[in-house]
C-alpha atoms as a PDB file:
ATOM      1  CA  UNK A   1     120.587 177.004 -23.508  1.00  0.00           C
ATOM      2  CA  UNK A   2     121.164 180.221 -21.907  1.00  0.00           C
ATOM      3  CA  UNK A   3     118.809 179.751 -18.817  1.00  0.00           C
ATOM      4  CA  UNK A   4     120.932 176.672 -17.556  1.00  0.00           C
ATOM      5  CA  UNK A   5     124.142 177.942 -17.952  1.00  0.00           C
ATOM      6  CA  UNK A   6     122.894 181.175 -15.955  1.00  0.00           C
ATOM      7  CA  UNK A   7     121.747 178.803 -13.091  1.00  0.00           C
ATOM      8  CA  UNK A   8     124.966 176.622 -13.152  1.00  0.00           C
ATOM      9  CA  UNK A   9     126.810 179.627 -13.228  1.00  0.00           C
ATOM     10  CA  UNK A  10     124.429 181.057 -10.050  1.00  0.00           C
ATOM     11  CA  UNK A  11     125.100 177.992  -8.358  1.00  0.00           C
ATOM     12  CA  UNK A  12     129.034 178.112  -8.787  1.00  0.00           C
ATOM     13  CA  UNK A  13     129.044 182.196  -7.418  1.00  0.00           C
ATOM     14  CA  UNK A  14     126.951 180.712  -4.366  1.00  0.00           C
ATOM     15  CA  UNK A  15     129.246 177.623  -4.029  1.00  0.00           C
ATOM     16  CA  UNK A  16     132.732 179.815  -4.312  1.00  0.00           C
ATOM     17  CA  UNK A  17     131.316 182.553  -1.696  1.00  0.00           C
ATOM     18  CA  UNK A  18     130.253 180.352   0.827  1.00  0.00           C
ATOM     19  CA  UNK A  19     133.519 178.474   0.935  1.00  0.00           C
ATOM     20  CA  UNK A  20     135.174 181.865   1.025  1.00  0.00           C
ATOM     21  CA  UNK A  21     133.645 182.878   3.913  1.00  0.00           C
ATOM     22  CA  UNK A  22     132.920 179.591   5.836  1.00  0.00           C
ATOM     23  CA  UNK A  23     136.116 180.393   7.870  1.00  0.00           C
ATOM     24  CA  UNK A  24     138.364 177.055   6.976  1.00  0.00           C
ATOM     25  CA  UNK A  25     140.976 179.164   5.896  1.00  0.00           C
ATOM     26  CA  UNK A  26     141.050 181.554   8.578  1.00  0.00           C
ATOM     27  CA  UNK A  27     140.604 178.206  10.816  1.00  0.00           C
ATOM     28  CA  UNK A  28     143.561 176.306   9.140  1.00  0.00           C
ATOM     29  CA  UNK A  29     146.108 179.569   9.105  1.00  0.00           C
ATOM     30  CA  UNK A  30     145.149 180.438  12.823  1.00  0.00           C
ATOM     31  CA  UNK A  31     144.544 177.006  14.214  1.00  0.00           C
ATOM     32  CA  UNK A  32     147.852 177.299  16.597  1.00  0.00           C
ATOM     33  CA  UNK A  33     147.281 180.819  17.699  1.00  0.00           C
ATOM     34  CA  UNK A  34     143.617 179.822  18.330  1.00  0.00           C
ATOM     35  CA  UNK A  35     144.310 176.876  20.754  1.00  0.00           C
ATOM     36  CA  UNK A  36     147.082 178.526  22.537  1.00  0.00           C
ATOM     37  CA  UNK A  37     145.107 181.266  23.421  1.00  0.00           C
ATOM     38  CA  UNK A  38     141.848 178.967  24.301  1.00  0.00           C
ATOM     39  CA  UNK A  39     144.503 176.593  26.643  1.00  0.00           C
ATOM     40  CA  UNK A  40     143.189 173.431  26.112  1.00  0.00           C
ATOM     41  CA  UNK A  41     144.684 170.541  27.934  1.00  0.00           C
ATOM     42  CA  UNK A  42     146.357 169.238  24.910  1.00  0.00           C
ATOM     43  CA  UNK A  43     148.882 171.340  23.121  1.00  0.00           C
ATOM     44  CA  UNK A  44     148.816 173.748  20.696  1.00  0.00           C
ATOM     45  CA  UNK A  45     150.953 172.077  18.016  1.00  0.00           C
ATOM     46  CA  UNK A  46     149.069 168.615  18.848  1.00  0.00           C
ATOM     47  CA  UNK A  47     145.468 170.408  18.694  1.00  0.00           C
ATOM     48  CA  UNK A  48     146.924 171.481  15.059  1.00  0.00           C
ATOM     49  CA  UNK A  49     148.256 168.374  13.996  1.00  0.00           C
ATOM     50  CA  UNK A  50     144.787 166.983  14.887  1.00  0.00           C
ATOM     51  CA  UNK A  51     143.183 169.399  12.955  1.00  0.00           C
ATOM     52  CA  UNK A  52     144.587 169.546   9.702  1.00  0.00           C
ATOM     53  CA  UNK A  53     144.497 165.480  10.177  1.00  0.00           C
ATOM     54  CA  UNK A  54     141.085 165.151  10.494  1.00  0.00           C
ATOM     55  CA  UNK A  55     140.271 168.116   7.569  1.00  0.00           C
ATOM     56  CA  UNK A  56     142.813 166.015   5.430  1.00  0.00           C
ATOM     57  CA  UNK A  57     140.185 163.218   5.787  1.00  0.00           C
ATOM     58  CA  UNK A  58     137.355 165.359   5.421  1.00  0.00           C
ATOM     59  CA  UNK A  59     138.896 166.124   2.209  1.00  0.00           C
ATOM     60  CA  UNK A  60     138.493 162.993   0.807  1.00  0.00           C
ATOM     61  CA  UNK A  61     135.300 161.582   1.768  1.00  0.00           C
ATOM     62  CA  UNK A  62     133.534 164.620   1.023  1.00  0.00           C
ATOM     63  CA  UNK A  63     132.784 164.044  -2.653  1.00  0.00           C
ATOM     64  CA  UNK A  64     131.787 160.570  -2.213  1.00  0.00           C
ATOM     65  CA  UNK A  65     129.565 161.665   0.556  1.00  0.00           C
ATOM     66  CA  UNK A  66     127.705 163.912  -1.448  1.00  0.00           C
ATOM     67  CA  UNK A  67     127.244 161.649  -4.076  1.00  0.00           C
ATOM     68  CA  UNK A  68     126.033 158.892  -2.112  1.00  0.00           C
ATOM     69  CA  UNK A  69     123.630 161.424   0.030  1.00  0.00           C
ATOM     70  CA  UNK A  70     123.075 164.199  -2.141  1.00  0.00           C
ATOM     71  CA  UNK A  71     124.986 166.881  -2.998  1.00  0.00           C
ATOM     72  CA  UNK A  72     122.195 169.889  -2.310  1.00  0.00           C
ATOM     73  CA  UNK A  73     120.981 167.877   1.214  1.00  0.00           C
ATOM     74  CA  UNK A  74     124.803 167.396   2.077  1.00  0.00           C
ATOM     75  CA  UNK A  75     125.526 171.111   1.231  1.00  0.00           C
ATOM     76  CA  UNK A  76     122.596 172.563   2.824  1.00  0.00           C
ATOM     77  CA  UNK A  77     123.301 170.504   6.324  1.00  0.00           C
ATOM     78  CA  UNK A  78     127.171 171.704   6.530  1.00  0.00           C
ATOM     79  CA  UNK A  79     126.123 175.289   5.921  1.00  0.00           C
ATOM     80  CA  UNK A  80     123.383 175.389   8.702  1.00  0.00           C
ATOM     81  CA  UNK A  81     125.924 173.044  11.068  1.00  0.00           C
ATOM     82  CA  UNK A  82     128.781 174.722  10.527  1.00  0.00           C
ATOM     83  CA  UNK A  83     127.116 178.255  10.627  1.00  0.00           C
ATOM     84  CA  UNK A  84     125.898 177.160  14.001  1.00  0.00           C
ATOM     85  CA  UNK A  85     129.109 175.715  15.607  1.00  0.00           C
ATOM     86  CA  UNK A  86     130.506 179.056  14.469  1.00  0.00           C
ATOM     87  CA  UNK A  87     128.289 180.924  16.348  1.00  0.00           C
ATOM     88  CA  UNK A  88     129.050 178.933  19.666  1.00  0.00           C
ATOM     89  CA  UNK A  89     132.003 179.026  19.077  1.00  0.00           C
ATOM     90  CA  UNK A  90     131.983 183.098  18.271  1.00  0.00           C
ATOM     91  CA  UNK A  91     130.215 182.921  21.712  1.00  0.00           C
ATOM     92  CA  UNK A  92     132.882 180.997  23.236  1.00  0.00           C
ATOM     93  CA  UNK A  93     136.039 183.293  22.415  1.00  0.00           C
ATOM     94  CA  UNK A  94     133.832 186.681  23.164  1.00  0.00           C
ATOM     95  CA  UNK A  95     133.040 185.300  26.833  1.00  0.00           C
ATOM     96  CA  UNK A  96     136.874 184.062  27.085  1.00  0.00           C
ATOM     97  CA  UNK A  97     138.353 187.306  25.817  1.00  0.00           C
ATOM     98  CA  UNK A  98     136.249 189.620  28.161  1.00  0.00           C
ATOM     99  CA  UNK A  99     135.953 186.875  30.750  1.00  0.00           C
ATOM    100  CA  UNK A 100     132.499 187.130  31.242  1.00  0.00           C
ATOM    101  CA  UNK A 101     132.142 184.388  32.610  1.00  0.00           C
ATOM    102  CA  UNK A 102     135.022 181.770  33.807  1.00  0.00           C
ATOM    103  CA  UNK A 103     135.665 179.271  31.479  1.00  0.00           C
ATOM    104  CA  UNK A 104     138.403 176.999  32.763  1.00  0.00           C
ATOM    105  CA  UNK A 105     136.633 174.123  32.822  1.00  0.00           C
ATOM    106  CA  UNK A 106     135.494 174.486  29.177  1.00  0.00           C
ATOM    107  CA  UNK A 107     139.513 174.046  28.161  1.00  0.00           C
ATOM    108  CA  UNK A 108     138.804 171.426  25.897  1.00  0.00           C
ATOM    109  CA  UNK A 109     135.857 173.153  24.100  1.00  0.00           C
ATOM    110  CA  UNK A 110     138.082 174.879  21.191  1.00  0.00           C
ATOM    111  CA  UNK A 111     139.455 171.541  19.731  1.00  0.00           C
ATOM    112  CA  UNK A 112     136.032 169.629  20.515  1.00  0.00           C
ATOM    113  CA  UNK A 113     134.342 172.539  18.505  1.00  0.00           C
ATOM    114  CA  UNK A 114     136.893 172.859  15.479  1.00  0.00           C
ATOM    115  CA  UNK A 115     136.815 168.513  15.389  1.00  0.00           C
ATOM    116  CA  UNK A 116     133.028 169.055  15.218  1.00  0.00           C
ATOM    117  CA  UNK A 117     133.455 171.709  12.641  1.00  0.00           C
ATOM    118  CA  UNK A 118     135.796 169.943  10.461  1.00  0.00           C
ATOM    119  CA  UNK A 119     133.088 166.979  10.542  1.00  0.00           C
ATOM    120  CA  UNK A 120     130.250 169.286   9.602  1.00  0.00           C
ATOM    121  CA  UNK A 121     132.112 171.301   7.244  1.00  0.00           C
ATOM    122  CA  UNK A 122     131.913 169.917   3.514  1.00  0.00           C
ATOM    123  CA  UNK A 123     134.058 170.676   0.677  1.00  0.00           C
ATOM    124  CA  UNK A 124     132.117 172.772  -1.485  1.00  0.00           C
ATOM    125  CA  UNK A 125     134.795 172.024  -4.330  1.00  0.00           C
ATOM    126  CA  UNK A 126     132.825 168.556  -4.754  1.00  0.00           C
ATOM    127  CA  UNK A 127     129.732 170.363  -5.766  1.00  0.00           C
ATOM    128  CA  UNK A 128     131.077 172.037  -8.567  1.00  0.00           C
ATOM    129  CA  UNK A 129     128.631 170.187 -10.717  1.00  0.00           C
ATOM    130  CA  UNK A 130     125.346 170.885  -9.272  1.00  0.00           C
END
């Protein structure tokens, strides 16, 4: 039936844009340059390592996440979490960069934010059958 294939075919566009422009790529390419510049207490090659760890494991309990939970809940959740702990952290770098405000004792705040990300963020590749 044509109606369903236009909706799975709606849901797929919606699914392939948001994980476009969630920001794990720019995240994952950047992630060094991004917690130098922050200077965090723990290095910038250690702050990556810990990164891409913990989005490894993301990786695989995403899809049996979703299927346990629900994959519409589940996706729904990590786009309003994520969206927000982009926008703090959006906030964060804007008040670094112009120091607006004096942030040195918020150091740790970059990693803490991209751990809480990678936790929040989920795969959108595991709801490719929605």
């Amino acid at each position: 039936s044509i109606i369903s294939n236009r909706k799975a075919m709606q849901a797929g566009i919606f699914l392939r844009f948001s994980q476009q422009f969630c920001g794990i790529a720019v995240f994952s390419t950047n992630a060094q340059t991004l917690f130098s510049k922050a200077g965090g207490n723990i290095s910038p090659e250690a702050s990556s390592i810990i990164f891409v760890g913990l989005l490894c494991v993301v990786n695989v309990l995403s899809a049996p996440l979703a299927e346990k939970f629900g994959r519409k809940p589940c996706y729904f959740y990590s786009l309003i979490s994520t969206g927000i702990l982009l926008e703090i952290l959006a906030v964060y770098f804007f008040l670094d960069e112009f120091q607006i405000i004096d942030l040195s004792f918020m150091n740790w705040f970059p990693l803490a934010g991209l751990i809480a990300f990678v936790f929040t963020w989920i795969r959108s590749d595991s709801y490719s059958y929605v």
